[in-house]
Each structure stands twice: as C-alpha cells, then as structure tokens.
Protein backbone atom coordinates (compact mmCIF):
# COMPACT_ATOMS: atom_id res chain seq x y z
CA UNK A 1 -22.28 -17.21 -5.62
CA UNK A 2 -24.22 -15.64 -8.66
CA UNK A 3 -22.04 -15.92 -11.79
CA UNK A 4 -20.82 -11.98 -11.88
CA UNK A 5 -20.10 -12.40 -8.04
CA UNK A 6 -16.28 -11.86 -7.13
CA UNK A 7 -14.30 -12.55 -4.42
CA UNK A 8 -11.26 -9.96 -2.80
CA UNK A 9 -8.88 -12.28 -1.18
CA UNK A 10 -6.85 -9.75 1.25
CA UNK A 11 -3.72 -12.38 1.96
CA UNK A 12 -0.05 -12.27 2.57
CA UNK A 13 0.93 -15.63 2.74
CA UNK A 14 1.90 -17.04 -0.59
CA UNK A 15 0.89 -20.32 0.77
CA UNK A 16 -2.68 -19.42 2.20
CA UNK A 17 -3.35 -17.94 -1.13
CA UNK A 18 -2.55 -20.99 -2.86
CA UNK A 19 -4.67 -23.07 -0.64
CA UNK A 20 -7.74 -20.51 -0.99
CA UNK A 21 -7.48 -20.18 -5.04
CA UNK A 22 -6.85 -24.09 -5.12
CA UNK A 23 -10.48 -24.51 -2.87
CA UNK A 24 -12.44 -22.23 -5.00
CA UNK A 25 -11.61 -23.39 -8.16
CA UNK A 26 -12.14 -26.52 -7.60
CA UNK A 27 -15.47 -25.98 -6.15
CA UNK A 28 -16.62 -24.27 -9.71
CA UNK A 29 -15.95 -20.56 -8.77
CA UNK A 30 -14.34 -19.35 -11.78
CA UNK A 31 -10.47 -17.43 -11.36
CA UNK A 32 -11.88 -14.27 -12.74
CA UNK A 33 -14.27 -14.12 -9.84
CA UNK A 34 -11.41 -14.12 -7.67
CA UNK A 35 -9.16 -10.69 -7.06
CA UNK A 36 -5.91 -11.24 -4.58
CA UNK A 37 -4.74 -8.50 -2.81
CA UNK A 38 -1.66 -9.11 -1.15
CA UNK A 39 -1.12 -6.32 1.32
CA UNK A 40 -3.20 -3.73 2.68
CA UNK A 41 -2.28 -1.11 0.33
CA UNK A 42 -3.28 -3.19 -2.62
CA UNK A 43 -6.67 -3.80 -1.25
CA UNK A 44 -7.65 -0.49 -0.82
CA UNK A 45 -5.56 -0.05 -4.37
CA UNK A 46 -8.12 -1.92 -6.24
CA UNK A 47 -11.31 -1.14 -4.50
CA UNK A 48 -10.89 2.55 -4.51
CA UNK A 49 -9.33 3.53 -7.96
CA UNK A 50 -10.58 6.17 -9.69
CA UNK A 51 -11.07 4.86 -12.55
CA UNK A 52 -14.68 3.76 -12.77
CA UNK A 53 -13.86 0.76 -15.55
CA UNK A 54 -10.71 -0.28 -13.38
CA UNK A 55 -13.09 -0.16 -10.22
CA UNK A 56 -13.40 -3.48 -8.18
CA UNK A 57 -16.27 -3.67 -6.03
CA UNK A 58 -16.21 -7.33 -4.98
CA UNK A 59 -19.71 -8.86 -3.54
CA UNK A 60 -17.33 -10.46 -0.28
CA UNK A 61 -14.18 -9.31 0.89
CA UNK A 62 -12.14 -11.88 2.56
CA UNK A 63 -9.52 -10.02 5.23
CA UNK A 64 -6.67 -11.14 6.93
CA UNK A 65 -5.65 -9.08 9.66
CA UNK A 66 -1.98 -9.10 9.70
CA UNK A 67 -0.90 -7.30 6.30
CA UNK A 68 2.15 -5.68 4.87
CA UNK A 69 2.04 -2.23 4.36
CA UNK A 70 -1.90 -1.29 5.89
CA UNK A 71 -2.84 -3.56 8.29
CA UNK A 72 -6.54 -5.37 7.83
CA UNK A 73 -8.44 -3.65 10.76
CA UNK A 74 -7.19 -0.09 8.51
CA UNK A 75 -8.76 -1.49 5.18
CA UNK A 76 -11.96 -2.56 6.92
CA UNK A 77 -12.03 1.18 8.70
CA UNK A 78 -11.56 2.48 5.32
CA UNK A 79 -14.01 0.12 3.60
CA UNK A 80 -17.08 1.01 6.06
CA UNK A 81 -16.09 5.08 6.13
CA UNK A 82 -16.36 4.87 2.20
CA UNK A 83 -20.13 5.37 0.79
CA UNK A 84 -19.35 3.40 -2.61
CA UNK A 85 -18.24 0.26 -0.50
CA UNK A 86 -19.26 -0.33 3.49
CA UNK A 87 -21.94 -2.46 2.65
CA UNK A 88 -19.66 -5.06 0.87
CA UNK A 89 -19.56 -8.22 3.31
CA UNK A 90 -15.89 -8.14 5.27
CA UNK A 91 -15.06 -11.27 6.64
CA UNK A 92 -12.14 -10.92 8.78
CA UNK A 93 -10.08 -14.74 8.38
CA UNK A 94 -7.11 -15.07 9.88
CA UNK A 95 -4.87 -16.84 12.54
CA UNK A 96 -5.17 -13.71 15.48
CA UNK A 97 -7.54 -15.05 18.29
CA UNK A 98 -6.30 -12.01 20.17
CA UNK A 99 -9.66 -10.50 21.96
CA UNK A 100 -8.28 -7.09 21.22
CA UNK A 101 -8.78 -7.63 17.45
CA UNK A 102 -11.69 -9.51 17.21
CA UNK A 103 -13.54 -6.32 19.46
CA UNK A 104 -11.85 -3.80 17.42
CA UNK A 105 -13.06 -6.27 14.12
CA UNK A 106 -16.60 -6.23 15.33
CA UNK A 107 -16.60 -2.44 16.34
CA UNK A 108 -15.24 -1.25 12.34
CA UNK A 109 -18.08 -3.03 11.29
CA UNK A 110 -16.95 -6.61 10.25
CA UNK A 111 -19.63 -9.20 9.32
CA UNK A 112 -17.83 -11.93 10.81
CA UNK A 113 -14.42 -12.97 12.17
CA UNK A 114 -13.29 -16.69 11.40
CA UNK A 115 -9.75 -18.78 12.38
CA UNK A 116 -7.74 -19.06 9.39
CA UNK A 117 -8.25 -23.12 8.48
CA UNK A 118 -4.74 -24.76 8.92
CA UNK A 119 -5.51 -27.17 6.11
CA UNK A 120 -7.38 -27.70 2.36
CA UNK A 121 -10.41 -29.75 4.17
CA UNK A 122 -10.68 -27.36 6.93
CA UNK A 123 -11.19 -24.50 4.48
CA UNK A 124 -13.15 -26.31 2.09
CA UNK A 125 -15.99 -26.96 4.71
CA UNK A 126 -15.48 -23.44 5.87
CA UNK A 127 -16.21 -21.68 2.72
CA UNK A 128 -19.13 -24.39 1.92
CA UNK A 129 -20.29 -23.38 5.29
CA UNK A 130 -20.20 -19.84 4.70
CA UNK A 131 -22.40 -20.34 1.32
CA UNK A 132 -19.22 -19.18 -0.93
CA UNK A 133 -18.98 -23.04 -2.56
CA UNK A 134 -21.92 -26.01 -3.56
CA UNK A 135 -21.39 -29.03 -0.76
C-alpha cells in the first residue's frame, strides 16, 4: 500500500474488526489509512457524502456480506452503478460459502470473494497474500 492508500473495512462483528485493525497495524499500515464501516448504511454513508472534503474514496474496499441495515451484495451494487467509485477494488470477505452469493458477488462486479480467516495468523497471511501488508 502507497502511503495515502486507505482501507474501508465493511464489518459487523466487533470482534472481526478487532482482529483486522490489530493485523494491519501491526504490519505498518497506519490507523488513519483504515475507515470501519460497520453496517451497510454506513458504508455507502461515507463513500457517497456530498461533501467533497468529507468524501472517502478508499483505494480497497473490504466487504462482508452479511450487514446490518444494507446488506454487502447492496453496497457493492451501489458501488459499481456509481461513476465516482466502481472501479475501487471490492473484495467480498466473509464467512458465506453459499454458491448463491458468491455468483451474485461475481455478477455485481466483485474483484474477489475470500473466507473470512477464523484466526490472527490466518488473516495475517491472507492480507500479506493479497499485497495489503510486507511478509
């Protein structure tokens, strides 16, 4: 990640969060490079305000799936049908291995979908494989 890169963590769980934040910043990514969203409403909250110096186009949108409020396949449809943002990366992570959302995922336009690590070492070696952290 470039040094003006940021993050949108899209994330419910309290815990998950914790876990995620915990992993980044202790593989040198700075907390202001970081947004959490913690329902779907919020996401699309902070990427789409009006406001041009409140805007928040993250370079990688992290998305769970199963959200309060707007669920995660919504924000990604509303993501790609919005000029200003569908080419930000949307990487769908969560626990859902249903086929039915990880077709509909693919088909709004999602760069990748990825099981939700069930641990700190798990996720750590996913986000080093996904480029987001130094080995």
């Amino acid at each position: 990640m470039t040094q003006h890169s940021t993050i949108l963590l899209v994330e419910d769980d309290p815990a998950a969060v914790q876990i995620a934040l915990h992993a980044f910043t202790k593989s040198g990514v700075k907390k202001e490079q970081i947004s959490v969203a913690r329902n779907g409403q919020e996401a699309l909250d902070l990427l789409f305000k009006t406001d041009a110096s409140e805007s928040h186009k993250p370079s990688l949108v992290l998305l769970d799936l199963k959200l309060p409020k707007i669920d995660g396949l919504e924000v990604l449809k509303e993501i790609r049908e919005t000029e200003a943002t569908k080419d930000i990366p949307v990487i769908i992570l969560t626990n859902s291995d249903e086929e039915r959302d990880v077709t509909q995922g693919y088909d709004l336009g999602a760069n990748s979908y990825l099981r939700k690590p069930v641990d700190y070492l798990q996720l750590i070696e996913l986000l080093i494989q996904l480029g987001l952290i130094p080995e």
